[in-house]
Protein backbone atom coordinates (compact mmCIF):
# COMPACT_ATOMS: atom_id res chain seq x y z
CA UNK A 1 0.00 0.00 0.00
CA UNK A 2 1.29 3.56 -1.04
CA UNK A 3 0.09 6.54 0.01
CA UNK A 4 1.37 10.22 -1.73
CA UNK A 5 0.06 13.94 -0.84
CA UNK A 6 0.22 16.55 -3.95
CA UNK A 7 -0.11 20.24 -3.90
CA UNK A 8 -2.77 21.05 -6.69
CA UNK A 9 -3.28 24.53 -7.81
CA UNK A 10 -6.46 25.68 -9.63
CA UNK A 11 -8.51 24.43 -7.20
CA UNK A 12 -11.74 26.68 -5.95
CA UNK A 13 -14.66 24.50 -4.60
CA UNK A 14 -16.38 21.12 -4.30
CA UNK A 15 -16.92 20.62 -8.44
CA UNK A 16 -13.01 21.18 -8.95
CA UNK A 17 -12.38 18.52 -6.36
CA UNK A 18 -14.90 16.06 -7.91
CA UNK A 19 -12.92 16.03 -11.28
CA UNK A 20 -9.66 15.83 -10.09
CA UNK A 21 -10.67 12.88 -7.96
CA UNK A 22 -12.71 11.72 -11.29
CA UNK A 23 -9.53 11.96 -13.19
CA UNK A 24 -6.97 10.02 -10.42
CA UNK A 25 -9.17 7.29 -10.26
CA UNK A 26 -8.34 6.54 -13.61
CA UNK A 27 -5.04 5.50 -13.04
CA UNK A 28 -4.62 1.60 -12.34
CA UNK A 29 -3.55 0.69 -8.66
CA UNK A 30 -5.49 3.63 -7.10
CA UNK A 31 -7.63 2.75 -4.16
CA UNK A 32 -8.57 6.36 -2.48
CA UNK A 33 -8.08 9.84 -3.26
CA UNK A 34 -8.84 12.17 -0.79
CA UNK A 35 -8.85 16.13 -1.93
CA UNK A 36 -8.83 19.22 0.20
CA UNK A 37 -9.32 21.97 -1.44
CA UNK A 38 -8.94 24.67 1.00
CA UNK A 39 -5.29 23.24 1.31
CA UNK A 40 -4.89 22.69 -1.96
CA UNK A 41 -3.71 18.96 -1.77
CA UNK A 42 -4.91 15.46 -2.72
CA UNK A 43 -3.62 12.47 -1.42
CA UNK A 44 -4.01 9.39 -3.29
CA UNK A 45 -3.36 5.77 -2.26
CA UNK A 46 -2.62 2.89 -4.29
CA UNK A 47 -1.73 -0.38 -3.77
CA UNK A 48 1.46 -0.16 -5.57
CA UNK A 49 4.08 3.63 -5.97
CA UNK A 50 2.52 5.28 -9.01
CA UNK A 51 4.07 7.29 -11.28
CA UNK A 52 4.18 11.09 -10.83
CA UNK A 53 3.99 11.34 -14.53
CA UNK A 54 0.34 9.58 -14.28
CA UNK A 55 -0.66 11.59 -11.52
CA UNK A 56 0.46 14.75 -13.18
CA UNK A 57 -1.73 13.88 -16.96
CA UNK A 58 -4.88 12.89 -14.75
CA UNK A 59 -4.71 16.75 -13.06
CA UNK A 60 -4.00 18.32 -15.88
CA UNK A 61 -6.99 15.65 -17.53
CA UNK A 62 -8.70 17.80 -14.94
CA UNK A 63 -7.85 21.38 -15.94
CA UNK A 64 -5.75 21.97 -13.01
CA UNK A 65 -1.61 21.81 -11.94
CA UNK A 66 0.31 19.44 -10.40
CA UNK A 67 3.24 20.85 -7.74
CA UNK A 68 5.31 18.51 -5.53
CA UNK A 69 4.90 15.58 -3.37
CA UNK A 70 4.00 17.53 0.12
């Protein structure tokens, strides 16, 4: 089990966490993703280390950005 936190920015309310969570759980292995907007993070767990690359192309799928690991 792996679990990652993310700095998104972009992020404003409820609907801009529902499609970055939308777009995570694309990504095979994923088994959570939790978003907090007003912090402007999202941690995801998996059950194996993802690939920041993946994780970067599903929030920008989303319309937002991707910053570091947090």
């Amino acid at each position: 089990m792996s679990e990652s936190t993310y700095a998104v920015s972009g992020m404003a309310c409820g609907h801009c966490a529902g499609f970055v969570t939308e777009e995570i759980e694309t990504i095979a292995g994923v088994t959570a993703v939790a978003v907090d907007v007003e912090n402007g993070t999202v941690t995801v767990t998996s059950d194996r280390i993802l690939d920041v690359a993946d994780v970067r192309a599903a929030v920008e799928a989303a319309g937002y950005e991707l910053g570091s690991r947090t």
